[in-house]
C-alpha atoms as a PDB file:
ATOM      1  CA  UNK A   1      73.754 -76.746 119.565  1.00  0.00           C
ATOM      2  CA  UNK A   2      72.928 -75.119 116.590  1.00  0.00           C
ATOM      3  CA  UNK A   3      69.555 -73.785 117.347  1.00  0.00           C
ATOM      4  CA  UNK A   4      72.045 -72.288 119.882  1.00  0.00           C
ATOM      5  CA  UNK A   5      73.935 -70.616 116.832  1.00  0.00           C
ATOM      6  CA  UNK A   6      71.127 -69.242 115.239  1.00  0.00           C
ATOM      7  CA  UNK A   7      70.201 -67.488 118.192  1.00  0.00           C
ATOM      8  CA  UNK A   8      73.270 -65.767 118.259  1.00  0.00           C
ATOM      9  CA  UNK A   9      73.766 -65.146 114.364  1.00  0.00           C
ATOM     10  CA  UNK A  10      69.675 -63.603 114.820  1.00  0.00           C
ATOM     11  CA  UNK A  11      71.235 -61.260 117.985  1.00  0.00           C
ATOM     12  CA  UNK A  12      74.150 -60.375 115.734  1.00  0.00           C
ATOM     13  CA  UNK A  13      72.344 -59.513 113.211  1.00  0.00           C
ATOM     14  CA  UNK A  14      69.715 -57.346 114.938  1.00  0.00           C
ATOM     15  CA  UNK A  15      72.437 -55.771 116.894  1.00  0.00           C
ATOM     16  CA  UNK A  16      74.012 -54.568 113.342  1.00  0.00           C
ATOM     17  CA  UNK A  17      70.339 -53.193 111.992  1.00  0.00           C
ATOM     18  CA  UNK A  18      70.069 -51.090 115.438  1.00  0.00           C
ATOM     19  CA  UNK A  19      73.757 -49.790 115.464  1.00  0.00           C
ATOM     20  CA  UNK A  20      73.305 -48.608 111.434  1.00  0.00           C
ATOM     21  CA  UNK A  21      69.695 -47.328 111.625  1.00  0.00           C
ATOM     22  CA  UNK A  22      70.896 -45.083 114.771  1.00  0.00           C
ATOM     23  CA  UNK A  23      74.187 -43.554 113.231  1.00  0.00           C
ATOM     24  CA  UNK A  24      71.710 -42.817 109.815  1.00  0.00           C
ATOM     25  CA  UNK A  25      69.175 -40.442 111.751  1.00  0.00           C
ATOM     26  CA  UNK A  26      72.200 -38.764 113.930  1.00  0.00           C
ATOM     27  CA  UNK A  27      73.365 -37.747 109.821  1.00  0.00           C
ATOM     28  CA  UNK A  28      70.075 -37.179 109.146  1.00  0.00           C
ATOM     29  CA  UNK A  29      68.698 -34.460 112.026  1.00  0.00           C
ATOM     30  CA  UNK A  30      72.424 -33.019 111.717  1.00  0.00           C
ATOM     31  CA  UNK A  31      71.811 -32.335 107.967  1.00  0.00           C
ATOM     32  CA  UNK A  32      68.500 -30.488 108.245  1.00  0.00           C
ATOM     33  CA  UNK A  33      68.955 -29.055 111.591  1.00  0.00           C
ATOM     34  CA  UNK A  34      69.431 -24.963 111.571  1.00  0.00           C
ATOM     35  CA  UNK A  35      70.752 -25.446 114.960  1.00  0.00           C
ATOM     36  CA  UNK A  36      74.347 -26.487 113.624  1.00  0.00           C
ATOM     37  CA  UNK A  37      76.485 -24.666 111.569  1.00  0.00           C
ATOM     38  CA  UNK A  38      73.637 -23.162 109.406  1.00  0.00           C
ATOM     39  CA  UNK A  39      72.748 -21.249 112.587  1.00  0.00           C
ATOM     40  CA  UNK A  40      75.840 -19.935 112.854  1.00  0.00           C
ATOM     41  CA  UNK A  41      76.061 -18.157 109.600  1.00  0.00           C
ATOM     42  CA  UNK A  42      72.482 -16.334 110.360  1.00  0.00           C
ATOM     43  CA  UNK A  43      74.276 -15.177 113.488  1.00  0.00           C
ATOM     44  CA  UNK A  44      76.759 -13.036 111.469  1.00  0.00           C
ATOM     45  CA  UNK A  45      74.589 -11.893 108.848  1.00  0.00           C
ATOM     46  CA  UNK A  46      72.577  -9.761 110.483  1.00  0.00           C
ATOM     47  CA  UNK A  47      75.387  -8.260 112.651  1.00  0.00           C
ATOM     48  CA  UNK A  48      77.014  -7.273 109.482  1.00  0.00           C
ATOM     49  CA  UNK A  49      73.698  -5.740 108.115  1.00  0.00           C
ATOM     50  CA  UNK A  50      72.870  -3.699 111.328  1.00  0.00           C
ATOM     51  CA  UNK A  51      76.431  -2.182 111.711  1.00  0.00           C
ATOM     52  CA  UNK A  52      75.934  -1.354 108.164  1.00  0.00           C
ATOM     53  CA  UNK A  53      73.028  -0.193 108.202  1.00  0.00           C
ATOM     54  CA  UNK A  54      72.773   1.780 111.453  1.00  0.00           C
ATOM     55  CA  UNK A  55      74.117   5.138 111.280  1.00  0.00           C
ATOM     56  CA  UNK A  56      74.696   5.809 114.859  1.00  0.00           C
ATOM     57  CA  UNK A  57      77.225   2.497 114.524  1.00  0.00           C
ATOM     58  CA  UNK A  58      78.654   3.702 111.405  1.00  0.00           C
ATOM     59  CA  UNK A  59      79.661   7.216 112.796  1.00  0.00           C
ATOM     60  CA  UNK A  60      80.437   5.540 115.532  1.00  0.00           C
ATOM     61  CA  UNK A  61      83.237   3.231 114.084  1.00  0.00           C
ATOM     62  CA  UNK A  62      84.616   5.785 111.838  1.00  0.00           C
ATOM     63  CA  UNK A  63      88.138   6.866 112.086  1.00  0.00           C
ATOM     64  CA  UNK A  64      89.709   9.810 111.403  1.00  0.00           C
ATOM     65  CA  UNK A  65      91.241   8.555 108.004  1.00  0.00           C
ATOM     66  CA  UNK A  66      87.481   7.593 106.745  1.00  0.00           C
ATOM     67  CA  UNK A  67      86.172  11.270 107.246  1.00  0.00           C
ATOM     68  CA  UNK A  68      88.988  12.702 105.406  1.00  0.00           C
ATOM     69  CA  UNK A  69      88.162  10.645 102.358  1.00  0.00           C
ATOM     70  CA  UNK A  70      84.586  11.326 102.900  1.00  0.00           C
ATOM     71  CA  UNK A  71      83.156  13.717 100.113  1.00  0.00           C
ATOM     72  CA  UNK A  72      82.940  17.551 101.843  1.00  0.00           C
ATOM     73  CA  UNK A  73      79.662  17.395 101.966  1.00  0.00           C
ATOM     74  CA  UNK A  74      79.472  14.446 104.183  1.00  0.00           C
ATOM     75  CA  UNK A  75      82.192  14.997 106.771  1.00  0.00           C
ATOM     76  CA  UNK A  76      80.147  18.834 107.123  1.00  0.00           C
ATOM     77  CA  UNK A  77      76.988  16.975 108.078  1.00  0.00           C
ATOM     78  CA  UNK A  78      78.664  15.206 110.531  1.00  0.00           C
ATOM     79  CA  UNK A  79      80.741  18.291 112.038  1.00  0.00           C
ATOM     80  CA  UNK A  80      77.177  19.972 112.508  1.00  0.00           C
ATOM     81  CA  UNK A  81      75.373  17.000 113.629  1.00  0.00           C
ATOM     82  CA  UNK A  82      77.882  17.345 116.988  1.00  0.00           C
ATOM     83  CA  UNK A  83      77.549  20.404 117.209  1.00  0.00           C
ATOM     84  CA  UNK A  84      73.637  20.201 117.652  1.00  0.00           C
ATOM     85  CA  UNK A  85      74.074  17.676 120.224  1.00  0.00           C
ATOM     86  CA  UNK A  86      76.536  20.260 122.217  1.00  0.00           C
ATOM     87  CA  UNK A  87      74.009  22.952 121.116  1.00  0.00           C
ATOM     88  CA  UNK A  88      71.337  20.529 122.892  1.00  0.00           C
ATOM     89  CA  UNK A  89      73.324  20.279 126.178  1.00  0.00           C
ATOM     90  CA  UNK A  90      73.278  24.070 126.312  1.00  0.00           C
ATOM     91  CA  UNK A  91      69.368  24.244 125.931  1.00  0.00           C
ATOM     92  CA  UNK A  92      69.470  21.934 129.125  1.00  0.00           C
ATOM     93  CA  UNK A  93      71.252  23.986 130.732  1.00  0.00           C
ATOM     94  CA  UNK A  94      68.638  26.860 130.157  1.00  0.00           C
ATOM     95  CA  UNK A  95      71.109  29.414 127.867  1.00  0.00           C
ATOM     96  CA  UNK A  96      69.044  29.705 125.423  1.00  0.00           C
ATOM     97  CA  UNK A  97      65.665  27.593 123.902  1.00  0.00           C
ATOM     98  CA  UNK A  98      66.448  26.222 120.238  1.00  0.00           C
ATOM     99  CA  UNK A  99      64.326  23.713 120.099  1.00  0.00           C
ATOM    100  CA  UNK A 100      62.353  24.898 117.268  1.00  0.00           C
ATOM    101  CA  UNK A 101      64.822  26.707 115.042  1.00  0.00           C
ATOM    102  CA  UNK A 102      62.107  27.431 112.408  1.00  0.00           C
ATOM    103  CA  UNK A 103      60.570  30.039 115.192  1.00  0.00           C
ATOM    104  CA  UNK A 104      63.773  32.064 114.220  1.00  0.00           C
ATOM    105  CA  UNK A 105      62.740  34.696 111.350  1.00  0.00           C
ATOM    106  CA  UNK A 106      64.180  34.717 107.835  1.00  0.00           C
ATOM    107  CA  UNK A 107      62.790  38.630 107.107  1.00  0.00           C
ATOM    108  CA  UNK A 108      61.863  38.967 103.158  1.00  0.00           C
ATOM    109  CA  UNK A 109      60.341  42.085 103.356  1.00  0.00           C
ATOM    110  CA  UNK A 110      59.278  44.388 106.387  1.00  0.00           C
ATOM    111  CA  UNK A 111      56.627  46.825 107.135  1.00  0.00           C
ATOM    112  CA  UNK A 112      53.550  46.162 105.288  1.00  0.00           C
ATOM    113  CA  UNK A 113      51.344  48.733 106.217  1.00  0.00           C
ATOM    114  CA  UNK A 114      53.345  51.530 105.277  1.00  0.00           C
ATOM    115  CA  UNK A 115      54.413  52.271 101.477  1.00  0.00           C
ATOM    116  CA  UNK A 116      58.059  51.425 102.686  1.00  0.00           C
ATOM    117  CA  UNK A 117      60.945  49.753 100.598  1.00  0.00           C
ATOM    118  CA  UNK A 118      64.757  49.257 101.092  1.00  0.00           C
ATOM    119  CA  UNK A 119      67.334  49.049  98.156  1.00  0.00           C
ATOM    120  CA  UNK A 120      69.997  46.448  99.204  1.00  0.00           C
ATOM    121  CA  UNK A 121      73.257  45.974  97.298  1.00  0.00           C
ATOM    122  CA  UNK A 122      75.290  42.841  97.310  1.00  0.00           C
ATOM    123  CA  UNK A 123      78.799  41.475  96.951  1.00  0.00           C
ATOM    124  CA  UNK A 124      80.890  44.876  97.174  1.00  0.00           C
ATOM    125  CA  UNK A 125      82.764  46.996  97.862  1.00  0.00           C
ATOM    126  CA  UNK A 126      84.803  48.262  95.233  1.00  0.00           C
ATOM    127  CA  UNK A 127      86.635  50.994  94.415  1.00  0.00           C
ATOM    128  CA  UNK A 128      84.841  51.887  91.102  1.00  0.00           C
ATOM    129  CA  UNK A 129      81.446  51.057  90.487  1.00  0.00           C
ATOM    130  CA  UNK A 130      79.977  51.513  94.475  1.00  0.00           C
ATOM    131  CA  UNK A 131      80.750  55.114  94.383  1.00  0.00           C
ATOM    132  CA  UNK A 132      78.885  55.533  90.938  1.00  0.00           C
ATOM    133  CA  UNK A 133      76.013  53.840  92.916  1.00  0.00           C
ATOM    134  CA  UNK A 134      76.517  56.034  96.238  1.00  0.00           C
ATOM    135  CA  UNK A 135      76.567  59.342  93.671  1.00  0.00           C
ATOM    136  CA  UNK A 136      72.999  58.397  92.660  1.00  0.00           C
ATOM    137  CA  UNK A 137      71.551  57.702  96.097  1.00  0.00           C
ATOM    138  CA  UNK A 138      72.699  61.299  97.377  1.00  0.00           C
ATOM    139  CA  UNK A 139      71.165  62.769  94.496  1.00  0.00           C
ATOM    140  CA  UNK A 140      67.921  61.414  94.812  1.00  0.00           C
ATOM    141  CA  UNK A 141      68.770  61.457  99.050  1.00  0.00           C
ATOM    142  CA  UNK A 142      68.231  58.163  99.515  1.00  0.00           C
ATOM    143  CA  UNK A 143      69.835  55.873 102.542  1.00  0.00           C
ATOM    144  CA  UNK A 144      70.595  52.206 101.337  1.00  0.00           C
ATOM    145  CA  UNK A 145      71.482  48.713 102.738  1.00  0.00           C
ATOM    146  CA  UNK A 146      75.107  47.740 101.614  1.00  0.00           C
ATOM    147  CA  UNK A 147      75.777  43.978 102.534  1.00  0.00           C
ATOM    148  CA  UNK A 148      79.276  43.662 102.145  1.00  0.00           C
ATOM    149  CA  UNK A 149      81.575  40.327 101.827  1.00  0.00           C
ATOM    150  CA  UNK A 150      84.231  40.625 104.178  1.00  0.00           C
ATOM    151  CA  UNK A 151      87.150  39.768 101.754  1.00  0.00           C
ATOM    152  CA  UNK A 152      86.339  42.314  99.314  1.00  0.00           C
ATOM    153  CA  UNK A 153      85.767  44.924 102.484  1.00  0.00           C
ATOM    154  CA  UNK A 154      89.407  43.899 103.553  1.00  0.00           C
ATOM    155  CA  UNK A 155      90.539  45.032 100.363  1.00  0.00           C
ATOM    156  CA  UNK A 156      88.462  48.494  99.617  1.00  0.00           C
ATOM    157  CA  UNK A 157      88.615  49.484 103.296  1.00  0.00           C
ATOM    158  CA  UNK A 158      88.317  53.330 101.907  1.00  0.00           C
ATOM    159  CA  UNK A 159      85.237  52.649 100.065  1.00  0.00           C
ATOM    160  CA  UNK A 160      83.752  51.103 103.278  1.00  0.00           C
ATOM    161  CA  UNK A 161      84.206  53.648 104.993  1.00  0.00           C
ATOM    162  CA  UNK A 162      82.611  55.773 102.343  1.00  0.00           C
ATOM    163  CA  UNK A 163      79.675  53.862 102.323  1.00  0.00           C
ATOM    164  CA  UNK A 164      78.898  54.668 106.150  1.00  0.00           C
ATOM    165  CA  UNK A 165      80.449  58.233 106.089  1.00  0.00           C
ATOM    166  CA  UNK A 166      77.592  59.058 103.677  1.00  0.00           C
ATOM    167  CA  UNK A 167      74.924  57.552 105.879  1.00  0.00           C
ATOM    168  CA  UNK A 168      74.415  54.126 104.278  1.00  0.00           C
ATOM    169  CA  UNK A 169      73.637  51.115 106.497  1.00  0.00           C
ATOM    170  CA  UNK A 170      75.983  48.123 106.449  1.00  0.00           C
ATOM    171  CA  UNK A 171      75.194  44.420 106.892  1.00  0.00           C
ATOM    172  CA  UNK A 172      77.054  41.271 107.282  1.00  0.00           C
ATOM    173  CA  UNK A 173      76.987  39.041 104.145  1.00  0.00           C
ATOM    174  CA  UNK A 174      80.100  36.324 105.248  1.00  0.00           C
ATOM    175  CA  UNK A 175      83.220  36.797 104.262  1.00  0.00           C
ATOM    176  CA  UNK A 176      83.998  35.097 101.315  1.00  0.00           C
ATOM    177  CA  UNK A 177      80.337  34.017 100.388  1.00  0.00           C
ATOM    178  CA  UNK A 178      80.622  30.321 100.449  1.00  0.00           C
ATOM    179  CA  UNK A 179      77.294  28.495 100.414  1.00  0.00           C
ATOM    180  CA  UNK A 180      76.269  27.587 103.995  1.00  0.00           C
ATOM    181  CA  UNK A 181      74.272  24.402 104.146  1.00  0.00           C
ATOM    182  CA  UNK A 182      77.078  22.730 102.423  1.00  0.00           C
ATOM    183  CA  UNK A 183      80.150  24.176 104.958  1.00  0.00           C
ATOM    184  CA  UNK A 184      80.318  22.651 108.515  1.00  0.00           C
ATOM    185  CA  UNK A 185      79.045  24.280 111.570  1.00  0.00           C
ATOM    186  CA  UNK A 186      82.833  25.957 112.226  1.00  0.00           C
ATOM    187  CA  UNK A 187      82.986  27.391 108.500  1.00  0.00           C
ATOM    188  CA  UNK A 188      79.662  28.681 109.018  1.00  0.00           C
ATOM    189  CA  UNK A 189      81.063  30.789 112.385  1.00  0.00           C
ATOM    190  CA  UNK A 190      84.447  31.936 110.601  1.00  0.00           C
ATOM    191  CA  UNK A 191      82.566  33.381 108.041  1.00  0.00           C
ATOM    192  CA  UNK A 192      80.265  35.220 109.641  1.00  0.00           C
ATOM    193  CA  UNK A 193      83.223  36.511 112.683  1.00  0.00           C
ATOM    194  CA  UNK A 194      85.664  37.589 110.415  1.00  0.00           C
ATOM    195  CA  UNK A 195      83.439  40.464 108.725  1.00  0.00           C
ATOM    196  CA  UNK A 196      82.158  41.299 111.827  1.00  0.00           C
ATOM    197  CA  UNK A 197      85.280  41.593 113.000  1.00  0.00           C
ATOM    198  CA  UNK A 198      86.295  43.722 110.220  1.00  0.00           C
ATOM    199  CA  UNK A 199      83.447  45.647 110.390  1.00  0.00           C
ATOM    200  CA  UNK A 200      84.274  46.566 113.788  1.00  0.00           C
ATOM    201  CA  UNK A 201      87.869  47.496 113.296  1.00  0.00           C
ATOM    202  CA  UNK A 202      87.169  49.789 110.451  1.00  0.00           C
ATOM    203  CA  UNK A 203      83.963  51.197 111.340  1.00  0.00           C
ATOM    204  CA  UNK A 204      83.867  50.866 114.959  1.00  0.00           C
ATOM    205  CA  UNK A 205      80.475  49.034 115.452  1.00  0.00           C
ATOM    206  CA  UNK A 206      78.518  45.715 114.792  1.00  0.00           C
ATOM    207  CA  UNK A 207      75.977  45.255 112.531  1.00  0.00           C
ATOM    208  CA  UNK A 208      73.121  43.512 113.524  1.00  0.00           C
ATOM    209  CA  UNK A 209      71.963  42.193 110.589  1.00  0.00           C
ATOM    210  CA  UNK A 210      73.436  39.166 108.016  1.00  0.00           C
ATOM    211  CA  UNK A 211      72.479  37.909 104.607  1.00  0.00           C
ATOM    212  CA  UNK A 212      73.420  34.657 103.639  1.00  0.00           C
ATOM    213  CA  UNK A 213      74.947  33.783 100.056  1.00  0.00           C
ATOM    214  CA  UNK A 214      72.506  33.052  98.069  1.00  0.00           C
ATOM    215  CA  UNK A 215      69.744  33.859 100.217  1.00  0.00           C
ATOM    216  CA  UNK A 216      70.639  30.076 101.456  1.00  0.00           C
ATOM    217  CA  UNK A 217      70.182  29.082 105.076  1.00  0.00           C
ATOM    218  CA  UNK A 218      68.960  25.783 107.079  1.00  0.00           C
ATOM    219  CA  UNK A 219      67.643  25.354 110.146  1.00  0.00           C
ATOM    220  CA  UNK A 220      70.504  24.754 111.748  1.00  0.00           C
ATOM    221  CA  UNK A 221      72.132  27.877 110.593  1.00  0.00           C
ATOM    222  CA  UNK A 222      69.302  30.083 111.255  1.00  0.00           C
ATOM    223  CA  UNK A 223      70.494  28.990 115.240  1.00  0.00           C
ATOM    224  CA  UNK A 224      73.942  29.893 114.750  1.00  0.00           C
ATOM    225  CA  UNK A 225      73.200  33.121 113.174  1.00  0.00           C
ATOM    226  CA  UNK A 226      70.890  33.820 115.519  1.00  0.00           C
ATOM    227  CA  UNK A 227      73.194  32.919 118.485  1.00  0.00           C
ATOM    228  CA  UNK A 228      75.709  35.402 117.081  1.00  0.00           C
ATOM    229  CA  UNK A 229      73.108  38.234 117.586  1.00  0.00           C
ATOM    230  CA  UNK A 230      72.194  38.777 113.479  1.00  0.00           C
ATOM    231  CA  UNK A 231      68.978  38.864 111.998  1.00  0.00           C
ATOM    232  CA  UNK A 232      68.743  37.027 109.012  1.00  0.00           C
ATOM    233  CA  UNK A 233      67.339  39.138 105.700  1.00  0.00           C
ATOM    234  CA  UNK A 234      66.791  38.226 102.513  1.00  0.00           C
ATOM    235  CA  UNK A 235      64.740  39.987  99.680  1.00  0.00           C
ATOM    236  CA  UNK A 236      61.054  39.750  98.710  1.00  0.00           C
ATOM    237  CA  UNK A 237      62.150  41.785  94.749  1.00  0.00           C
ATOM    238  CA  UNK A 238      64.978  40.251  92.906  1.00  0.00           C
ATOM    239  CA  UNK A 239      66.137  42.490  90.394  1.00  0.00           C
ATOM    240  CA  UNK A 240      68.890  39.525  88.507  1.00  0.00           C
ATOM    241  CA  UNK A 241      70.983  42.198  87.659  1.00  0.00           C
ATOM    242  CA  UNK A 242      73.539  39.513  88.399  1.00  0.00           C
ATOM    243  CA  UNK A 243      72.387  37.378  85.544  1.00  0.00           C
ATOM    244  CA  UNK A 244      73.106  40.097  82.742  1.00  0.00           C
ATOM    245  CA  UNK A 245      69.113  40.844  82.858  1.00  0.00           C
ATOM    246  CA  UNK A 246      68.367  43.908  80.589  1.00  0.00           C
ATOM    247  CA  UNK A 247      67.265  47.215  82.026  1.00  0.00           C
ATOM    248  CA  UNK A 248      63.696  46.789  80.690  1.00  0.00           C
ATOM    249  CA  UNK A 249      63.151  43.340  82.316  1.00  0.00           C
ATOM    250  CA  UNK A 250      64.711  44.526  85.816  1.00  0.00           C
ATOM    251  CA  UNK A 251      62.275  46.924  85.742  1.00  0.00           C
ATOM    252  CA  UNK A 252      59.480  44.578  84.779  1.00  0.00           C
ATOM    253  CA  UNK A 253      60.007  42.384  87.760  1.00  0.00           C
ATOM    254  CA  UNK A 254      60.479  45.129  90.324  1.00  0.00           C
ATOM    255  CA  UNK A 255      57.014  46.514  88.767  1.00  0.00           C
ATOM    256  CA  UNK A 256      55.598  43.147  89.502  1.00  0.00           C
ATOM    257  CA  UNK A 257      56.833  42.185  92.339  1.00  0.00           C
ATOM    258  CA  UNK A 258      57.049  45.182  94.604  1.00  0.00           C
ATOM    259  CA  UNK A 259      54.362  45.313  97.579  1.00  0.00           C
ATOM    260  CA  UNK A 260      54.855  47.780 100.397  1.00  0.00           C
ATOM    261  CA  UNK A 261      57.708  46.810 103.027  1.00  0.00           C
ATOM    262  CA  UNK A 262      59.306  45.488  99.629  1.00  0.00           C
ATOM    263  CA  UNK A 263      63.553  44.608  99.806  1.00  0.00           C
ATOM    264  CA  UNK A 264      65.049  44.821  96.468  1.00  0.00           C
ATOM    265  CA  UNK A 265      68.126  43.301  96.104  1.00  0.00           C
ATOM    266  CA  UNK A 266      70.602  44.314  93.674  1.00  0.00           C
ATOM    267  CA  UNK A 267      74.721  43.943  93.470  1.00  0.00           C
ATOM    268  CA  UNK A 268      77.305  46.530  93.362  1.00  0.00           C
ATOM    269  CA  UNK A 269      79.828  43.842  92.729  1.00  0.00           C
ATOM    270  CA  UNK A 270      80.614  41.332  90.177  1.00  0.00           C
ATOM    271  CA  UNK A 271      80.770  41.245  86.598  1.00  0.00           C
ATOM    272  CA  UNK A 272      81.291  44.233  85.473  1.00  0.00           C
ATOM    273  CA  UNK A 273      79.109  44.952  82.718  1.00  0.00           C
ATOM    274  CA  UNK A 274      75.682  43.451  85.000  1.00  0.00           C
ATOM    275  CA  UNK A 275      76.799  45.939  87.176  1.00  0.00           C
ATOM    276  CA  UNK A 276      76.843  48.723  85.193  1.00  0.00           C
ATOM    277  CA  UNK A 277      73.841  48.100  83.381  1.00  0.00           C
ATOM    278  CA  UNK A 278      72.037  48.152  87.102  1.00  0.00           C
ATOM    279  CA  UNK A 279      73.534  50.898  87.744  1.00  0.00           C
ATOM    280  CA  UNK A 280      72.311  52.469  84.052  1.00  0.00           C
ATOM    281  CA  UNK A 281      68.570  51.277  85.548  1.00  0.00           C
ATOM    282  CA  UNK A 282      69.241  52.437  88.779  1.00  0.00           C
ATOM    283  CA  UNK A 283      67.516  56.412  88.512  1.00  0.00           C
ATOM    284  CA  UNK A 284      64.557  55.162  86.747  1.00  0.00           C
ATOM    285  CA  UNK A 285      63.877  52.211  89.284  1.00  0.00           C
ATOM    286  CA  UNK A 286      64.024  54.997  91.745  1.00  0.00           C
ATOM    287  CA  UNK A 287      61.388  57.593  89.803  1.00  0.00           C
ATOM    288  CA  UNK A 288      59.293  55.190  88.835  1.00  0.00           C
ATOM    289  CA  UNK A 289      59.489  53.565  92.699  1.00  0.00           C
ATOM    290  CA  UNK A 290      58.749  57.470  93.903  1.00  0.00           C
ATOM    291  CA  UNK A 291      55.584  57.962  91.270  1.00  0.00           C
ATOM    292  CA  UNK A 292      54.150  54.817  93.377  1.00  0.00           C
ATOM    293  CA  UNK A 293      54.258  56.742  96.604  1.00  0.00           C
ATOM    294  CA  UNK A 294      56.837  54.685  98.444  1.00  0.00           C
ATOM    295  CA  UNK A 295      59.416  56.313 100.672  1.00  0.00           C
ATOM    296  CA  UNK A 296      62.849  54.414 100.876  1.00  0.00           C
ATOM    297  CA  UNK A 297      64.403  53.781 104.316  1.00  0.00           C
ATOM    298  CA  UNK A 298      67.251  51.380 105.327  1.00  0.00           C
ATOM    299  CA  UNK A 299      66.659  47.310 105.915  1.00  0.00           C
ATOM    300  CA  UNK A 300      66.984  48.217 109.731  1.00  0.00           C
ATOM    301  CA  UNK A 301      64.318  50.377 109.553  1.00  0.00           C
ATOM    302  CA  UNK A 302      61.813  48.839 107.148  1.00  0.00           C
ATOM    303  CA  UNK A 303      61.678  45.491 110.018  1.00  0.00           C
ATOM    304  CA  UNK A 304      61.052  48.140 112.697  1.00  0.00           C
END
């Protein structure tokens, strides 16, 4: 009888070891297995991190109310990045091959193998100081490059028409000379339309060439300048008569930087006195530019 009990105390007791020695490894694996709840905080993590981090899901998941708070600058990228994907859609369709935007020419100067240069003047018209300038190109019989922003043309429509009347060429320098790269695709358009617009109601014809503000254009805007039928000029001789620069120093750099098919660029509208002091350097520019040889012709005709 009782080596009947101690059997059964020994089984009871065994039976107690085995029940507590199984429910302290379940607590055990559960504690340093990733598999549990661990794993399910490494699931969100990098969810978060990709949709921050992608920027095809960020543009994506952006509302209307996050691009207006977006800095201008920002929203503009995005306004030309869809218009480049509509632009590519086009190129499939066999319009027109853009596929290599830097193909399109930015024209600094023209005609190297002739003594050729073109005076270009910026920014106008006015009413005051343009015909001062037009005075001295007649008297020396010289034709000129006028690039005109469209909201000062709206408002000197006369001395527009002036400026072509006397045999000047005209180009297209946006309307009211915003800085491209930073203005969305649309902006870009609007300025360049409404001077040529403009342009065509006073004067009657387009103008097939456009300088951007600043002399500042991207890739992408090259294309949409192109597209409108423009090509794109800029300057190879910068005068700064817009920075106030003395007559003796604008003459210093058009002295050294002047090479045949040369475009000068200078401003016929502005601050006043930078303007007039040009304008006081203007003639001798001119002789001096003669004494070398050169013959002046019109922007047009200098990338001919």
């Amino acid at each position: 009888m009782k080596k009947h009990i101690f059997n059964i105390f020994l089984i009871s007791i065994l039976s107690i070891f085995i029940i507590t020695g199984c429910t302290t490894v379940g607590a055990s694996d559960f504690k340093t297995n990733p598999d549990n709840n661990e794993k399910n905080v490494q699931d969100s993590l990098p969810q978060k991190i990709e949709h921050a981090g992608s920027q095809g899901c960020g543009e994506e998941t952006k509302t209307d109310q996050d691009k207006d708070v977006s800095a201008p600058i920002e929203s503009d990228r995005n306004d030309e990045n869809v218009d480049n994907n509509k632009e590519s859609n086009t190129e499939e369709e066999g319009v027109k091959d853009k596929s290599n935007p830097e193909n399109i020419a930015t024209h600094y100067s023209g005609n190297g193998d002739q003594k050729l240069v073109a005076l270009t003047f910026d920014d106008g018209p006015e009413s005051e100081l343009t015909p001062e300038i037009l005075d001295i190109l007649d008297e020396h019989d010289i034709k000129a490059t006028f690039f005109v922003i469209g909201q000062n043309a709206a408002r000197h429509t006369e001395t527009l028409r002036e400026i072509h009347d006397r045999g000047h060429e005209i180009g297209n320098h946006s309307w009211s000379h915003k800085y491209l790269p930073k203005i969305s695709k649309r902006s870009k358009k609007d300025e360049i339309l409404k001077t040529e617009e403009l342009l065509e109601d006073v004067l009657g014809k387009h103008t097939p060439i456009f300088r951007p503000p600043y002399g500042a254009v991207k890739a992408q805007d090259k294309e949409l300048i192109d597209s409108l039928g423009y090509k794109i000029v800029n300057w190879s001789v910068d005068t700064r008569d817009w920075a106030g620069t003395s007559g003796e120093q604008i003459m210093k750099y058009v002295k050294q930087q002047l090479k045949p098919g040369g475009i000068i660029l200078m401003h016929n509208s502005g601050n006043t006195k930078t303007v007039k002091n040009m304008i006081k350097t203007l003639p001798t520019m001119i002789n001096w530019i003669e004494e070398q040889g050169y013959e002046f012709v019109t922007v047009t005709e200098i990338l001919d």
